[in-house]
Each structure stands twice: as structure tokens, then as C-alpha cells.
C-alpha atoms as a PDB file:
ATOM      1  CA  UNK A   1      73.744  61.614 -16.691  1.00  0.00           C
ATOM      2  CA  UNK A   2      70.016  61.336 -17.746  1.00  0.00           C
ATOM      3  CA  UNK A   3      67.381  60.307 -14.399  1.00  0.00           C
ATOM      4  CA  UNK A   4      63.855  59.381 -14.854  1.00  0.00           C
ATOM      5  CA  UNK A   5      61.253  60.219 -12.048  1.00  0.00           C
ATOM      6  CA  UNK A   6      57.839  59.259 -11.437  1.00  0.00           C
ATOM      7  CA  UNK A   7      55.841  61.654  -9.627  1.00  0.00           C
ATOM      8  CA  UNK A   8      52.749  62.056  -8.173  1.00  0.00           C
ATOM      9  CA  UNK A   9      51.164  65.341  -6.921  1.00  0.00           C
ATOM     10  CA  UNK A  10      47.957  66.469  -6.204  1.00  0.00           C
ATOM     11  CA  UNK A  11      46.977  69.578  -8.502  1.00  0.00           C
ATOM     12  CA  UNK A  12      44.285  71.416  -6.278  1.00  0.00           C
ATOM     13  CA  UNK A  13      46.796  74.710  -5.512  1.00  0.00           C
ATOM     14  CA  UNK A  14      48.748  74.450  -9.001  1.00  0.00           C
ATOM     15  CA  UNK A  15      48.316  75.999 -11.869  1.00  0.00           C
ATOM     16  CA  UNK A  16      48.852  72.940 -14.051  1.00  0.00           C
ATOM     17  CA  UNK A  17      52.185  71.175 -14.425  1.00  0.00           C
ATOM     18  CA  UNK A  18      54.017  73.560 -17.186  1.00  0.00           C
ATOM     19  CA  UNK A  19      56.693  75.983 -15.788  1.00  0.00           C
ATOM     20  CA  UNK A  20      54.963  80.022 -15.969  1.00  0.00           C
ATOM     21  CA  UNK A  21      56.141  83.447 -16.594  1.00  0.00           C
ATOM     22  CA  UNK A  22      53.280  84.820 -14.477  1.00  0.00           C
ATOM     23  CA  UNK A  23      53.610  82.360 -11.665  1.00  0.00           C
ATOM     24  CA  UNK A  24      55.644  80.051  -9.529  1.00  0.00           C
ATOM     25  CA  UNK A  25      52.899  78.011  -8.468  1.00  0.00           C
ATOM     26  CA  UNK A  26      53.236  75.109 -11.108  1.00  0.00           C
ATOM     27  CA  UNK A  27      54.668  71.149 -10.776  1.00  0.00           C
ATOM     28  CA  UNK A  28      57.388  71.653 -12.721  1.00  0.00           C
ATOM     29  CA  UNK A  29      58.842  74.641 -11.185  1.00  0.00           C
ATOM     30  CA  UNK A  30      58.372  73.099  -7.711  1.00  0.00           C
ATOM     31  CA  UNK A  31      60.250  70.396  -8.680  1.00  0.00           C
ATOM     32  CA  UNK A  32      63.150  72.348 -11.067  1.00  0.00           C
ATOM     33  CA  UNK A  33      63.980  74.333  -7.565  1.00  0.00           C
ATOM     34  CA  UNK A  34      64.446  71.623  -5.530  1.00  0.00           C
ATOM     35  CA  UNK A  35      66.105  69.693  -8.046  1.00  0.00           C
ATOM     36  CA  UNK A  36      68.644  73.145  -8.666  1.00  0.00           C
ATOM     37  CA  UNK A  37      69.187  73.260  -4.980  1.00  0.00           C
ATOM     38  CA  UNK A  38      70.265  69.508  -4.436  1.00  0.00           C
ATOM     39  CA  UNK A  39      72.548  69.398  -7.832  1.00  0.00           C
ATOM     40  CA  UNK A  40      74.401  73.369  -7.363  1.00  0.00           C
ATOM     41  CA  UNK A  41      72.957  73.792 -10.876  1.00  0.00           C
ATOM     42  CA  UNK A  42      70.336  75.344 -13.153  1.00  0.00           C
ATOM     43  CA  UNK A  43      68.328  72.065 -13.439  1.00  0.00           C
ATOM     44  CA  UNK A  44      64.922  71.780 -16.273  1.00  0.00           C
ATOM     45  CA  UNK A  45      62.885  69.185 -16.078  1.00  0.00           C
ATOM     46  CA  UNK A  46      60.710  67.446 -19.223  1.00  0.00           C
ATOM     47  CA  UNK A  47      57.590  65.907 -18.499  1.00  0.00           C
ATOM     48  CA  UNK A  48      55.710  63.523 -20.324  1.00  0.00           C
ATOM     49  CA  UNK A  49      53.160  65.888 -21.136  1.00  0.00           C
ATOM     50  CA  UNK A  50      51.552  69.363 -19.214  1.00  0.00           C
ATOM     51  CA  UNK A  51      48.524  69.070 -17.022  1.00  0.00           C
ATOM     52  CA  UNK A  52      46.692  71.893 -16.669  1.00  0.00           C
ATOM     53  CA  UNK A  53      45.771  73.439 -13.431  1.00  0.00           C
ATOM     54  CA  UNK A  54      43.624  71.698 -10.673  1.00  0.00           C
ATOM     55  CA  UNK A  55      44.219  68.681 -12.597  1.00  0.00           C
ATOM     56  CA  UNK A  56      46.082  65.528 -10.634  1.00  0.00           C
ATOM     57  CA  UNK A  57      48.513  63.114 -11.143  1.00  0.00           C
ATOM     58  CA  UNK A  58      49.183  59.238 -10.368  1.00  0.00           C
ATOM     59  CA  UNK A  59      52.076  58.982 -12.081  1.00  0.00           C
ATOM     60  CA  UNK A  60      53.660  62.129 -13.788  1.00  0.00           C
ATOM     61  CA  UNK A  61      56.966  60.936 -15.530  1.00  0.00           C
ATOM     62  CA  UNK A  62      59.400  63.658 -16.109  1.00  0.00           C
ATOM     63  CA  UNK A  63      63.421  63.699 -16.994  1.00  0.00           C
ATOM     64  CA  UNK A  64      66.190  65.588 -16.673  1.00  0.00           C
ATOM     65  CA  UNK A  65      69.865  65.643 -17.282  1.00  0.00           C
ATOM     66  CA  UNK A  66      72.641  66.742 -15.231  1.00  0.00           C
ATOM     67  CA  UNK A  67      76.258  65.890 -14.977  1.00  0.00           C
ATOM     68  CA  UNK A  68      76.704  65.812 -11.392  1.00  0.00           C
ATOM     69  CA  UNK A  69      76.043  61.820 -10.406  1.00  0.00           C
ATOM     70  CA  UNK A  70      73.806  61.573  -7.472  1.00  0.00           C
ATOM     71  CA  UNK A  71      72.354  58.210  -5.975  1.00  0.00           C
ATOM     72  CA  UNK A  72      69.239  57.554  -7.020  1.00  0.00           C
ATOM     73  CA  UNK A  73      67.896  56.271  -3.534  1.00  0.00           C
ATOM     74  CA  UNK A  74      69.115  59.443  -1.869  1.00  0.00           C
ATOM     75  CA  UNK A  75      68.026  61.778  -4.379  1.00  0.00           C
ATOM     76  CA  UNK A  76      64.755  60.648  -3.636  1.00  0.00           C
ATOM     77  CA  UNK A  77      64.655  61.023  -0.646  1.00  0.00           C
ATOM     78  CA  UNK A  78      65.827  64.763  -0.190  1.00  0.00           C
ATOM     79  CA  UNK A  79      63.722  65.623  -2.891  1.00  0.00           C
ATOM     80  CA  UNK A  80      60.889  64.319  -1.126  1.00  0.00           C
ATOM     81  CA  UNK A  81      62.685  66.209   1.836  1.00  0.00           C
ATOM     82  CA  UNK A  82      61.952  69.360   0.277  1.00  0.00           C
ATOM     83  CA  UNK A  83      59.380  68.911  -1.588  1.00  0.00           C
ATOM     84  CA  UNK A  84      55.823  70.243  -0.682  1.00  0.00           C
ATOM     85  CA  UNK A  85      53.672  67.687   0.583  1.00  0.00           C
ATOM     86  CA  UNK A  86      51.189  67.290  -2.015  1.00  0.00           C
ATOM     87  CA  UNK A  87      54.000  67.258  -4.436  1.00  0.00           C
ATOM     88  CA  UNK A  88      55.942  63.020  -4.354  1.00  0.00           C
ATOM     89  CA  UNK A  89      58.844  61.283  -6.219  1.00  0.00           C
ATOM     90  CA  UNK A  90      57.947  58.008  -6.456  1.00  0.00           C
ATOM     91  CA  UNK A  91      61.151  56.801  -7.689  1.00  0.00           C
ATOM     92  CA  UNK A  92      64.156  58.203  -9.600  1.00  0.00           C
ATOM     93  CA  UNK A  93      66.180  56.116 -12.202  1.00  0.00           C
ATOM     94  CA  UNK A  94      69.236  56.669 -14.193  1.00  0.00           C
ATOM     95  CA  UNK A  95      68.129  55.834 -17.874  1.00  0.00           C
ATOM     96  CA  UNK A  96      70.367  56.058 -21.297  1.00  0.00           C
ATOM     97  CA  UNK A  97      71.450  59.279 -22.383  1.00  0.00           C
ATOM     98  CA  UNK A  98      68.747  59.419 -25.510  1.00  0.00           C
ATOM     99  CA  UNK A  99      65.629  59.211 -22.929  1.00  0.00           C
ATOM    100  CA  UNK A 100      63.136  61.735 -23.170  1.00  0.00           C
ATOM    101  CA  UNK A 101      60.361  61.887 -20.598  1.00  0.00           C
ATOM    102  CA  UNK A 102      57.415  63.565 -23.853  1.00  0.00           C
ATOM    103  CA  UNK A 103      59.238  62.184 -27.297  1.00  0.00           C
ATOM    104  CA  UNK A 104      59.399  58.575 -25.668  1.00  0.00           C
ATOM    105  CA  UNK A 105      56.079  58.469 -24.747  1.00  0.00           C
ATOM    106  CA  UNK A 106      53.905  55.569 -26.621  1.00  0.00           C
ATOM    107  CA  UNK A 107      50.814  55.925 -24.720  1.00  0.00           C
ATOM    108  CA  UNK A 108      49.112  57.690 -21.936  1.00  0.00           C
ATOM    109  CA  UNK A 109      45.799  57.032 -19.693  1.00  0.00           C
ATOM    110  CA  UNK A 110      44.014  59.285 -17.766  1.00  0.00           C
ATOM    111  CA  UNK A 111      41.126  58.451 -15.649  1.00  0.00           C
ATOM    112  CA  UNK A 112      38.265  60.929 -14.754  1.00  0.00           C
ATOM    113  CA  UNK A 113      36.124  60.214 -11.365  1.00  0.00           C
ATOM    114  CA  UNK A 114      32.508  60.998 -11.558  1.00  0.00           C
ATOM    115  CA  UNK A 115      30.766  61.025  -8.257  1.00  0.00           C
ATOM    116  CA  UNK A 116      27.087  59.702  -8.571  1.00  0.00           C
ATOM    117  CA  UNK A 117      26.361  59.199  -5.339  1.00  0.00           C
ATOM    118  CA  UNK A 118      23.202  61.151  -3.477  1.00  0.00           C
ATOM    119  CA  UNK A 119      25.215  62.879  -0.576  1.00  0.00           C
ATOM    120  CA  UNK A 120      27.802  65.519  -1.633  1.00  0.00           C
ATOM    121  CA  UNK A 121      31.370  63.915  -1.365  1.00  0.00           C
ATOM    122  CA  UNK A 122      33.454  65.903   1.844  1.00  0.00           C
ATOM    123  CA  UNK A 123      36.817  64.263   2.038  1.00  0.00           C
ATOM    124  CA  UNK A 124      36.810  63.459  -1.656  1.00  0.00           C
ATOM    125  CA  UNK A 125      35.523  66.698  -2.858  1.00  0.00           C
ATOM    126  CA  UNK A 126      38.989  68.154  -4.912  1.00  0.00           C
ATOM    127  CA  UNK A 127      38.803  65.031  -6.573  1.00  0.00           C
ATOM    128  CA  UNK A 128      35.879  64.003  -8.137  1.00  0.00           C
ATOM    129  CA  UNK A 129      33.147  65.563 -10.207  1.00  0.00           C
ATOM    130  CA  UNK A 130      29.573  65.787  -8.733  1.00  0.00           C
ATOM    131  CA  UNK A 131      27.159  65.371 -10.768  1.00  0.00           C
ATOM    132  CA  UNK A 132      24.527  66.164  -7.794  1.00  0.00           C
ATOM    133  CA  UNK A 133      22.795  63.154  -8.251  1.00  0.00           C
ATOM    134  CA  UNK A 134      21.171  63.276 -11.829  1.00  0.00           C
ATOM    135  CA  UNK A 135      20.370  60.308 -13.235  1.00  0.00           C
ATOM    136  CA  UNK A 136      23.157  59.005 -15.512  1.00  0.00           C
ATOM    137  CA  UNK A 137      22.641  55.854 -17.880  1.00  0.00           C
ATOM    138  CA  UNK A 138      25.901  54.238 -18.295  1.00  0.00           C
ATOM    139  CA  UNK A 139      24.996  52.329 -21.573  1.00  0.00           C
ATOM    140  CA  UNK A 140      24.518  54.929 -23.214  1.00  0.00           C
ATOM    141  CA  UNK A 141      28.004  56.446 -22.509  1.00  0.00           C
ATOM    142  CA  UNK A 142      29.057  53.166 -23.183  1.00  0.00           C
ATOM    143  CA  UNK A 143      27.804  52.863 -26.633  1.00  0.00           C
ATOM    144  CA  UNK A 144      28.220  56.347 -27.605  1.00  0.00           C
ATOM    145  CA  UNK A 145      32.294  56.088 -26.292  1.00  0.00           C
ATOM    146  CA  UNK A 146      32.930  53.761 -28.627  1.00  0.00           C
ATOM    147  CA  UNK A 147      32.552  56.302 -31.838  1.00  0.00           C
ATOM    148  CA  UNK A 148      35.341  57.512 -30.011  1.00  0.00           C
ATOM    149  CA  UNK A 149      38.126  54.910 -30.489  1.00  0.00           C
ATOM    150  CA  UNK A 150      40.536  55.034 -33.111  1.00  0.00           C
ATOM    151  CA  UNK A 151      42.377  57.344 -35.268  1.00  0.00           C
ATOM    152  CA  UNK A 152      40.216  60.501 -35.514  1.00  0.00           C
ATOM    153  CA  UNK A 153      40.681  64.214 -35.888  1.00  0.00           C
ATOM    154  CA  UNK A 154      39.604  65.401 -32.087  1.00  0.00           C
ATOM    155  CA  UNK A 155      39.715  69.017 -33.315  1.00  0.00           C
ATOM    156  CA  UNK A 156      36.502  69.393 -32.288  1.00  0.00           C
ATOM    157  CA  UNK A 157      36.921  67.695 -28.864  1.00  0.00           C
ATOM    158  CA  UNK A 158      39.777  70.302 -28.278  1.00  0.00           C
ATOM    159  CA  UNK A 159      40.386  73.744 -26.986  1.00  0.00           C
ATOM    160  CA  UNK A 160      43.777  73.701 -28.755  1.00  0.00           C
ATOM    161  CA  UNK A 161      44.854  77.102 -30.711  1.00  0.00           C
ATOM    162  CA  UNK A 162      47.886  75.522 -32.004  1.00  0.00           C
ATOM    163  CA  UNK A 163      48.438  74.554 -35.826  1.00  0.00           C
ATOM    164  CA  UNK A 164      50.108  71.068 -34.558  1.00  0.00           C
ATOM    165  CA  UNK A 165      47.833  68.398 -35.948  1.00  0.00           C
ATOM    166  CA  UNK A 166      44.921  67.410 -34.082  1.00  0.00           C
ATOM    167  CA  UNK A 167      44.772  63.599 -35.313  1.00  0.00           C
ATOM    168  CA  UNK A 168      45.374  61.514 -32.266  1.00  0.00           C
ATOM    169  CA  UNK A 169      44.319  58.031 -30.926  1.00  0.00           C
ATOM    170  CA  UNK A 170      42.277  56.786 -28.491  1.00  0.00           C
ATOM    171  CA  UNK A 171      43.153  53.031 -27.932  1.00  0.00           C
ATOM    172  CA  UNK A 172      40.211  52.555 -25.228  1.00  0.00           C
ATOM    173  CA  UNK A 173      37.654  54.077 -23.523  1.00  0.00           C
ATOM    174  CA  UNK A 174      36.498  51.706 -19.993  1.00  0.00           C
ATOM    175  CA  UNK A 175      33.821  52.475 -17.843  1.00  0.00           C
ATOM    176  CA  UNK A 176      34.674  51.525 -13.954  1.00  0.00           C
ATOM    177  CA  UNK A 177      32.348  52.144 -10.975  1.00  0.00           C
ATOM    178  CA  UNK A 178      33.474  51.747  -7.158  1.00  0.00           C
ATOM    179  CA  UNK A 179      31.055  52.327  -4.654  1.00  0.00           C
ATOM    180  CA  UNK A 180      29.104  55.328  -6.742  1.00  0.00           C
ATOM    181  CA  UNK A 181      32.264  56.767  -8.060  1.00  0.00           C
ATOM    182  CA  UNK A 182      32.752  56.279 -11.604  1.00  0.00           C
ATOM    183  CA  UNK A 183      36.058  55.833 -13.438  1.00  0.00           C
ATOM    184  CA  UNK A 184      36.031  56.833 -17.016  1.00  0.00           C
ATOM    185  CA  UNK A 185      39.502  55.227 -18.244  1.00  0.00           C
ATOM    186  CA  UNK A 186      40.555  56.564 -21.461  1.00  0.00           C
ATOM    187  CA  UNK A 187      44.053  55.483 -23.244  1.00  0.00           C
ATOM    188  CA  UNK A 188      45.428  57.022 -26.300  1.00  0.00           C
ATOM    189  CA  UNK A 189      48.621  57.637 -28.027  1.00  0.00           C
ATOM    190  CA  UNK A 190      48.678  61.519 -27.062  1.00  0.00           C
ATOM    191  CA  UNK A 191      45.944  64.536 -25.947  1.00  0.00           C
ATOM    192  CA  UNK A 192      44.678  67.585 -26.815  1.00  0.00           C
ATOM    193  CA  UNK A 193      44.672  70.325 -24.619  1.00  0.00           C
ATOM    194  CA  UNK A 194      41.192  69.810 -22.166  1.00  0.00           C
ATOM    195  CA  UNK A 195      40.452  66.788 -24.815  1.00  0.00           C
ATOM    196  CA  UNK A 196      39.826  63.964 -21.658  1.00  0.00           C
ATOM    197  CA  UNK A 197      37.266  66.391 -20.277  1.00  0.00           C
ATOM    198  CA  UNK A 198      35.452  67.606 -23.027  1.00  0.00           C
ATOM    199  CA  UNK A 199      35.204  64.190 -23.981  1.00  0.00           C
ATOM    200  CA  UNK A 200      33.722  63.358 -20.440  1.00  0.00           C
ATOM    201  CA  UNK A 201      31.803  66.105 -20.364  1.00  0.00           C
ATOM    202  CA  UNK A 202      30.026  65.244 -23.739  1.00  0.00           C
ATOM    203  CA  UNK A 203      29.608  61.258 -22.741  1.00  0.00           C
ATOM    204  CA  UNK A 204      28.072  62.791 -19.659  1.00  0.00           C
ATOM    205  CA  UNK A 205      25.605  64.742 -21.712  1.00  0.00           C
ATOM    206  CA  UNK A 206      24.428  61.734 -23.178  1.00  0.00           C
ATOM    207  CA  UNK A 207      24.435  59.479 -20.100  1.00  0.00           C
ATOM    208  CA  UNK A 208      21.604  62.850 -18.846  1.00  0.00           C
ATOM    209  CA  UNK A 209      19.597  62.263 -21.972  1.00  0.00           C
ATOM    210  CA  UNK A 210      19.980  65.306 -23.456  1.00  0.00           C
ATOM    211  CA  UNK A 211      22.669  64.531 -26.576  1.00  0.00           C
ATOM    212  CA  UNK A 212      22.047  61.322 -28.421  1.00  0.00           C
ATOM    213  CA  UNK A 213      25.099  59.335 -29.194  1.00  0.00           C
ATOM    214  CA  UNK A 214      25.601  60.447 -32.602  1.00  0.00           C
ATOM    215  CA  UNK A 215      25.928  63.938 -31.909  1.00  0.00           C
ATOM    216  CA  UNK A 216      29.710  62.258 -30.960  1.00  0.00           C
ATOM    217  CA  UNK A 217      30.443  61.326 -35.182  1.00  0.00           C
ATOM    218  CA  UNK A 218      29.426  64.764 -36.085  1.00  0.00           C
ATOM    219  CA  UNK A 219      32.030  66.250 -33.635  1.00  0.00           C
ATOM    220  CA  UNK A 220      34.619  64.312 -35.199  1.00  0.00           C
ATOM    221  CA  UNK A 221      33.303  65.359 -38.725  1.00  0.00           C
ATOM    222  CA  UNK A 222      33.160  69.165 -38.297  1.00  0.00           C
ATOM    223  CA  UNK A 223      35.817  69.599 -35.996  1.00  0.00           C
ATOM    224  CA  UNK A 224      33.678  72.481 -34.386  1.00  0.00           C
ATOM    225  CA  UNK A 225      34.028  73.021 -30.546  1.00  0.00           C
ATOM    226  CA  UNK A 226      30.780  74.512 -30.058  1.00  0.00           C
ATOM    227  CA  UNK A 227      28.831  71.142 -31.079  1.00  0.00           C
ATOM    228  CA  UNK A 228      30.204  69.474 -28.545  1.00  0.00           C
ATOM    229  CA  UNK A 229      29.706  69.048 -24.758  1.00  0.00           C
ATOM    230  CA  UNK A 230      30.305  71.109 -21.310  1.00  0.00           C
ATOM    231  CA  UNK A 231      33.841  70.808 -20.439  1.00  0.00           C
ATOM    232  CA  UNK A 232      33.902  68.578 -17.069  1.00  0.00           C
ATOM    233  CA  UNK A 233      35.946  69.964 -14.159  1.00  0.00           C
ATOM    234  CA  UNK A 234      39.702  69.333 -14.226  1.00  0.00           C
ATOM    235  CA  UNK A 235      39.636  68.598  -9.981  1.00  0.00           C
ATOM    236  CA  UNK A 236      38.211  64.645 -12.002  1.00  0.00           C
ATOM    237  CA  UNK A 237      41.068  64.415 -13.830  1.00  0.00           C
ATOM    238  CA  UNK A 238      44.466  62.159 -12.906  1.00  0.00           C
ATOM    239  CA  UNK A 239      46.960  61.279 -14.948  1.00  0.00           C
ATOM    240  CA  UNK A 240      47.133  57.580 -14.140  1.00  0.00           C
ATOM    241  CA  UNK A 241      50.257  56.184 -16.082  1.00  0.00           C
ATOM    242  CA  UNK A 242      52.617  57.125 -18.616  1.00  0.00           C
ATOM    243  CA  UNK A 243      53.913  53.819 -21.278  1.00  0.00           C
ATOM    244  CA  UNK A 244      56.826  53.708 -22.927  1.00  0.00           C
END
């Protein structure tokens, strides 16, 4: 039996989603003992893709199979039992035997929170970026995001030290503010490892003034890290939703 689960968590304490060696203080190995302790069984878990520490999550998607059959409903709900509390199952489905929670995965959208407002957030603090109130023109970011969308090598936009390719794309880039916090919505067909936030980080560079927009094309050209902007906080970052 294949299930399906969405999840949501809050990454603050983790150290990212992927299972460690060095640690047990991940997502995925939360979830995996719970999961082993309801079912009698070594269970693993596939995500639709790793987060990396500190960063959060909307709607995490992950599968597993197993070949004890459980309700759905009830599974759920002991999971959630167990679970820590910054760590929820949204739902749990039972899905055909060929699903896969990171090869079925079409697109992906991530939204980073930018806090712009004068007074230093308190409640929101782990999850937004503050920016400590310097002045931050939005059409520029705009503008300059746009050299972002499309099929591009993001090598350069990357901290990756893999030899998978590094040709990904990013289907949108949208620009959201609610009361002083802005959203910067990206979509794409797949990520780079701390890609969404170097990307922020360099839009943000040239929302300050001090990168001009094209800076962003030679990036892409090169493929050199160095050229292009701070990496933003991962406490900004939530995976919003996972298509298939």
C-alpha cells in the first residue's frame, strides 16, 4: 500500500527536512519514528524535496509504502498524536502503487517573507526576514525578477556541489505585500540547494540600491556564486505547495 501525506512543520529547531547521520533532529526522521511505531515496521519516508534547516513548511508532501493497511483518518490522527507539536499531518491518502512524493513532482512554490516594517517583528520573529527598516524599492525587484523567469542555468544562484545539472525553471516570480510583510512567491519546476534565497537575497540587493538589475543576466551567464547576492535567512523561507 502506497499513502500520501501533506505536512506542515515549522523548521526553527530542525536541521532541515533530510534524515542525518549526525543527528536526529530532522522532519523526516521525526516523522519515519512515529510512522515505524504505529505500522510494527522499519518505515522511510520520500519527500517531495529536502528543506534545509530553519527553513518552514506549508505543505511538505512526502510518501511512503507499507504493507500493513491502516485507515487513513486514524492514521492521522495518532500520528498527529505523537507527533511533536510544531511537526502536523494535514492529511494522509492512499494513492496508486507508482506514486512518488520527489519523481512526481511537476512544480513547486516557495514563498519568502520580508519584514519591512519600522518596529522589530516579536511574535513573528522565526519567520520573517528583517530587513531593519532600509528602504527597499519594489520596482526595481520587480523588473530585475523578471530576468529570472524561464529556463536558465541557476548555477550561479546555487550553493550546489553536485554534478546533477543546474538548468531549472522558474515559471513566476510575484511580489505580495500584507501589512509591511512582503511575500516574494517564486514557482519553478525544481530548486537548487539555497537557490530561493540567494535569489531573494540578490533581488533584495537591488531593491537597497546597491546592485543594478543587470548584475541578475550576468549571474546566469557566468554561473559564478561570488557575483551574486547575500544569501537571505532560511527562518523567510516556507515551502508553500507541492503540484503534481
Amino acid at each position: 500500500m502506497t499513502y500520501k501525506m501533506s505536512i506542515s512543520y515549522e523548521g526553527s529547531r530542525y536541521k532541515g527536512w533530510q534524515r542525518l547521520k549526525t543527528s536526529r533532529d530532522t522532519i523526516q526522521e521525526k516523522i519515519e519514528f512515529v510512522l515505524s511505531r504505529i505500522f510494527e515496521c522499519s518505515i522511510e519516508i520520500h519527500g517531495s524535496g529536502r528543506t534545509d534547516a530553519g527553513v518552514h513548511a506549508y505543505n511538505q508532501i512526502a510518501s511512503f509504502k507499507a504493507e500493513r493497511v491502516i485507515e487513513c483518518e486514524w492514521l492521522k490522527k495518532e500520528m498527529n498524536r505523537y507527533l511533536p507539536e510544531d511537526i502536523v499531518i494535514l492529511s494522509v491518502e492512499n494513492v496508486h502503487e507508482s506514486f512518488h512524493a520527489r519523481f512526481n513532482a511537476k512544480k513547486k512554490v516557495y514563498t519568502y517573507q520580508v519584514w519591512t516594517k519600522e518596529t522589530p517583528p516579536v511574535f513573528e520573529r522565526h519567520f520573517v526576514y528583517d530587513i531593519q527598516s532600509k528602504p527597499l524599492d519594489q520596482d526595481l525587484m520587480k523588473r530585475a525578477s523578471k530576468r529570472l523567469v524561464g529556463t536558465h542555468d541557476f548555477k550561479g544562484f546555487s550553493t550546489d556541489k553536485t554534478k546533477k545539472s543546474t538548468i531549472r525553471t522558474i515559471e513566476s516570480i510575484e511580489f505580495l505585500e500584507e501589512d509591511r510583510v512582503l511575500k516574494i512567491i517564486v514557482t519553478g519546476n525544481g530548486f537548487l540547494y539555497n537557490m530561493v534565497r540567494i535569489i531573494v537575497g540578490t533581488l533584495l540587493e537591488v531593491g537597497y540600491g546597491i546592485r543594478e538589475a543587470e548584475t541578475i543576466t550576468e549571474v546566469l551567464n557566468s554561473g559564478v556564486r561570488s557575483q551574486a547576492g547575500e544569501t537571505a535567512p532560511a527562518k523567510g523561507l516556507f515551502l508553500t505547495e507541492v503540484i503534481y
